[in-house]
N, C-alpha and C. Protein backbone atom coordinates (compact mmCIF):
# COMPACT_ATOMS: atom_id res chain seq x y z
N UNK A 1 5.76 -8.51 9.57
CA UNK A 1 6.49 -7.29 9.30
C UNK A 1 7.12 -6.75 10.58
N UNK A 2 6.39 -6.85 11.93
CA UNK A 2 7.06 -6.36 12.69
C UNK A 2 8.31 -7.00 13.44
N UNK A 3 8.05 -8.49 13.14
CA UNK A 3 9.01 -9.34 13.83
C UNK A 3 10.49 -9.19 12.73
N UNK A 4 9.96 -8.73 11.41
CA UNK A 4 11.03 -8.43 10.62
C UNK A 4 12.01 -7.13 11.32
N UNK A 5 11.09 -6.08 11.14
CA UNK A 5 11.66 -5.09 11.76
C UNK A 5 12.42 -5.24 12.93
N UNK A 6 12.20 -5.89 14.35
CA UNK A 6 12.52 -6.16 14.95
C UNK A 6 13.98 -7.05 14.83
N UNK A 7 14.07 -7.79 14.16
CA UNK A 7 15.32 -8.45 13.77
C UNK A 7 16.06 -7.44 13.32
N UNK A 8 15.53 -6.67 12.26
CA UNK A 8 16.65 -5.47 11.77
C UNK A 8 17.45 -4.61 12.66
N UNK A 9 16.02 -4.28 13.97
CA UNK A 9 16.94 -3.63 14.92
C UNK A 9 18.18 -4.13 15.82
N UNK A 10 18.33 -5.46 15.65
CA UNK A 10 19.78 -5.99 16.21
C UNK A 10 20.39 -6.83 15.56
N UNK A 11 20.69 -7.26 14.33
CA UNK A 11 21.17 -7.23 13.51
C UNK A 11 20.83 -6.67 11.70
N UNK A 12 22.21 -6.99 11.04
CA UNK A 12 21.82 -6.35 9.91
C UNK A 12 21.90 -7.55 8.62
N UNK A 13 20.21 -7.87 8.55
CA UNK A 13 19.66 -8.96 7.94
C UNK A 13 18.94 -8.54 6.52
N UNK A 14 18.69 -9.56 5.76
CA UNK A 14 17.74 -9.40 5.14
C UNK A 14 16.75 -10.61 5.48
N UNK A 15 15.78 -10.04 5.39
CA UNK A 15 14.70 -10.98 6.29
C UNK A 15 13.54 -11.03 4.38
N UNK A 16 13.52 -12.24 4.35
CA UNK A 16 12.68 -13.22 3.12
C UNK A 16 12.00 -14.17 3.62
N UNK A 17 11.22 -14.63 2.93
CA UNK A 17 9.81 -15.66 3.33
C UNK A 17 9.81 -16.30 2.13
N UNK A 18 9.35 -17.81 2.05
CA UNK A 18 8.87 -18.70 0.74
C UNK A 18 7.36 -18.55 1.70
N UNK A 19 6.48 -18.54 0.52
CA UNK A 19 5.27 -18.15 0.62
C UNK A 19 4.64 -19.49 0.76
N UNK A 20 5.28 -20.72 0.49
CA UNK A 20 4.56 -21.79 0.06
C UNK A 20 5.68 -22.83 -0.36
N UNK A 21 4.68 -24.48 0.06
CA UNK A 21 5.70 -25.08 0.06
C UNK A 21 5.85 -25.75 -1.38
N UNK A 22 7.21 -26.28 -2.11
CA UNK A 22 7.30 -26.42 -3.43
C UNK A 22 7.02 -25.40 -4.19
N UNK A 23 7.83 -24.30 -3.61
CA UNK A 23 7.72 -23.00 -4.56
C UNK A 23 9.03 -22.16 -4.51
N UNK A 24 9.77 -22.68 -6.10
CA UNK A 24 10.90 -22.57 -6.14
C UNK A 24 11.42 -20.79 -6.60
N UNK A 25 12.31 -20.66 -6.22
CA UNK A 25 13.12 -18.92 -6.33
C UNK A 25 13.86 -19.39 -7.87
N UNK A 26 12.94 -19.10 -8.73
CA UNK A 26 13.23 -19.33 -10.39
C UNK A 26 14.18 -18.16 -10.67
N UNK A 27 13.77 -16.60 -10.31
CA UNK A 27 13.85 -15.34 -10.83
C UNK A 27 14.71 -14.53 -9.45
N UNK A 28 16.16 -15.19 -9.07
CA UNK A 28 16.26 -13.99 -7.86
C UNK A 28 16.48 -12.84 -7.92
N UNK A 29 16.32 -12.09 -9.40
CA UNK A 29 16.02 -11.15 -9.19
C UNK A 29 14.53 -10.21 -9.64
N UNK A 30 13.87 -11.30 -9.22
CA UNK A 30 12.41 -10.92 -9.49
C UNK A 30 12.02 -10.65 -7.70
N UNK A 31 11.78 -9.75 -7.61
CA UNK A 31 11.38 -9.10 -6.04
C UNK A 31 9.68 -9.83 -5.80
N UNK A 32 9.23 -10.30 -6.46
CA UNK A 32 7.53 -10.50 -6.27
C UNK A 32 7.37 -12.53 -6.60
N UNK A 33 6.87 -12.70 -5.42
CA UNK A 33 6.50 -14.10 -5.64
C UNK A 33 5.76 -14.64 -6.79
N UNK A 34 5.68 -15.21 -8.22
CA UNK A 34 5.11 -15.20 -8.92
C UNK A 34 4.46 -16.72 -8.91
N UNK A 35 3.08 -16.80 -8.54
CA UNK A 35 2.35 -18.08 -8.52
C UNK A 35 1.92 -18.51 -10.54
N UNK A 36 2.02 -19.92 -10.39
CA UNK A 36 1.61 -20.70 -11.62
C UNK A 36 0.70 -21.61 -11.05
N UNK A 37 -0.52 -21.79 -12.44
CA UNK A 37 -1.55 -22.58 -12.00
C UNK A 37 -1.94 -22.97 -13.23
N UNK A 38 -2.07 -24.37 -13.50
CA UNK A 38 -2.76 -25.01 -14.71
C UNK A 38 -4.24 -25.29 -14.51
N UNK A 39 -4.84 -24.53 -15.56
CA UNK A 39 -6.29 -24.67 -15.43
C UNK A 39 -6.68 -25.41 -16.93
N UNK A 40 -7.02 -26.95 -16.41
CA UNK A 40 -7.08 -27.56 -17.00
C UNK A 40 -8.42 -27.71 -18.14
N UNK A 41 -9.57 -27.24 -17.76
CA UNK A 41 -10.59 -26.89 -18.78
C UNK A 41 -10.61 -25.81 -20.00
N UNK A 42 -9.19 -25.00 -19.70
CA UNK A 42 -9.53 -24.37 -20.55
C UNK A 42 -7.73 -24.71 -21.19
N UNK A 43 -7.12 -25.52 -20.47
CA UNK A 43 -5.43 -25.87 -21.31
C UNK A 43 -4.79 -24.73 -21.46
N UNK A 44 -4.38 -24.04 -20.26
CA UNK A 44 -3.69 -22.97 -19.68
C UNK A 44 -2.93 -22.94 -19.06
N UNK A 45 -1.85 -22.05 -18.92
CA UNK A 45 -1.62 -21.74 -17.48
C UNK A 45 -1.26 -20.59 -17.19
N UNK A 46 -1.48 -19.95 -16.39
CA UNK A 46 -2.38 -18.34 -15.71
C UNK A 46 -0.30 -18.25 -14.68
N UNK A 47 -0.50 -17.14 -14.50
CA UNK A 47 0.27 -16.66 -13.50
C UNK A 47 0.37 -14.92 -13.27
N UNK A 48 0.42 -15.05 -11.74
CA UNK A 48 -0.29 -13.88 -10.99
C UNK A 48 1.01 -13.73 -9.95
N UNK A 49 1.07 -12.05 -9.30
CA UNK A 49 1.80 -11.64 -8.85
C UNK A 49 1.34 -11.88 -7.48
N UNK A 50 1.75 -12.69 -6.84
CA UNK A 50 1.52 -13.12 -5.20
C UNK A 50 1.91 -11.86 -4.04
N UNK A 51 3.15 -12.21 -3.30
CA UNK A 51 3.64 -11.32 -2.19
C UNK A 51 5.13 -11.28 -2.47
N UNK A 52 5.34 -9.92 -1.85
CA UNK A 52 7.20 -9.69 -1.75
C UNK A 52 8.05 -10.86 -1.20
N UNK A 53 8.68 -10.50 -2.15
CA UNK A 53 9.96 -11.83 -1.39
C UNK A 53 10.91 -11.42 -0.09
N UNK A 54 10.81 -9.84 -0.37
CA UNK A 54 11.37 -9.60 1.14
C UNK A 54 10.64 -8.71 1.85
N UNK A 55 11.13 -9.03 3.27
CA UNK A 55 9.95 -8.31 3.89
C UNK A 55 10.44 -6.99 4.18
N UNK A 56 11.82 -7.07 4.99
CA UNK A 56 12.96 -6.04 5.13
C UNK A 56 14.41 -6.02 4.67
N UNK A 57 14.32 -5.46 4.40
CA UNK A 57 16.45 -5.16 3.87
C UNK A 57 17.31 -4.19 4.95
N UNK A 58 18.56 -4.63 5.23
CA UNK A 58 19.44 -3.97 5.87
C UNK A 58 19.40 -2.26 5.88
N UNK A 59 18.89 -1.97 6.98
CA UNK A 59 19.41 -0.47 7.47
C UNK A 59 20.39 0.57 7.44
N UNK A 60 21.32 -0.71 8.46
CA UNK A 60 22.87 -0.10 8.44
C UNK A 60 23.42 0.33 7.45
N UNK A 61 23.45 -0.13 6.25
CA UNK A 61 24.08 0.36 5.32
C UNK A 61 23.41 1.78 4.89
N UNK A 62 21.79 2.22 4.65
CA UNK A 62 21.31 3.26 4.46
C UNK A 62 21.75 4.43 5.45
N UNK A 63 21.69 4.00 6.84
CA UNK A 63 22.01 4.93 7.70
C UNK A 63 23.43 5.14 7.39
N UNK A 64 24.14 4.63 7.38
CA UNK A 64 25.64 4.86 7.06
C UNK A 64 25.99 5.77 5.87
N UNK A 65 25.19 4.97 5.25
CA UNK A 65 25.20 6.74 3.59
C UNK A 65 24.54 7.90 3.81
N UNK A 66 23.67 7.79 4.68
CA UNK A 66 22.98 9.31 5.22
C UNK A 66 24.00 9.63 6.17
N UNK A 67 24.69 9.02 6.75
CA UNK A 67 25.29 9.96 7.77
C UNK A 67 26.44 10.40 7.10
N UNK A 68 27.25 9.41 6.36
CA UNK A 68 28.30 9.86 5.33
C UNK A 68 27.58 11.79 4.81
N UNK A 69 26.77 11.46 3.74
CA UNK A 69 26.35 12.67 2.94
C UNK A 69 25.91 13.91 4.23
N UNK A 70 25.46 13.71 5.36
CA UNK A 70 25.49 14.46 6.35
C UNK A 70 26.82 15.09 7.12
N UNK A 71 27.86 14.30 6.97
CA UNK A 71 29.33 14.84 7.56
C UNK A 71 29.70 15.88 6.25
N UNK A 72 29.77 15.09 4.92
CA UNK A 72 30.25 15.81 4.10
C UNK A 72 29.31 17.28 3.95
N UNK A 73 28.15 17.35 4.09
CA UNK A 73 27.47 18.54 3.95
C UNK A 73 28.06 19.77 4.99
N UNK A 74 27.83 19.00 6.04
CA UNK A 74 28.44 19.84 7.57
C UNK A 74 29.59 20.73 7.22
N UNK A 75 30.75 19.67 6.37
CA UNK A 75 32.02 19.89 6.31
C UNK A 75 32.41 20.71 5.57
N UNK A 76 31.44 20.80 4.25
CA UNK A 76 31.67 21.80 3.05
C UNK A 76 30.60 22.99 3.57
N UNK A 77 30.24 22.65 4.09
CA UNK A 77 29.51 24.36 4.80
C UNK A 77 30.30 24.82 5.81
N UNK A 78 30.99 24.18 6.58
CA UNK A 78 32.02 24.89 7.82
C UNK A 78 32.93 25.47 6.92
N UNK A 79 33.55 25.16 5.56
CA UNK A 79 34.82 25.77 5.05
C UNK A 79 34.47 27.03 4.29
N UNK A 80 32.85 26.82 4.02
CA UNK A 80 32.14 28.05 2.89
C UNK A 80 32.96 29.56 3.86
């Protein structure tokens, strides 16, 4: 997480992880790693919510809409 963060602070990334190897991105828009497992004594198969697929998402763009909605606030209160 921190080496994520760290990337964010000099560029504007999205930083993702495969959790494991032969473990395919079925659902991209499923945010949560979803593990499958055949359990063969009982002729199943189970699946469980693992770890996030991302660790961090781009900044810049958030800061940029806060500062946007921050000019415009400024601006419509200087004219009040």
């Amino acid at each position: 997480m921190t080496m994520a963060r760290l990337l964010l602070s000099h560029a504007d990334a999205l930083v993702g992880y495969k959790y494991c190897n032969g473990v395919n991105n079925n659902d991209p828009e499923e945010d949560v790693w979803i593990a499958h497992r055949w359990i063969a004594e009982q002729g199943i198969h189970t699946q469980h919510r693992v770890l996030p697929k991302r660790l961090a998402e781009p900044i810049n763009r958030l800061i940029a809409v806060v500062s946007d909605l921050r000019r415009d606030h400024e601006t419509s209160a200087a004219e009040s």
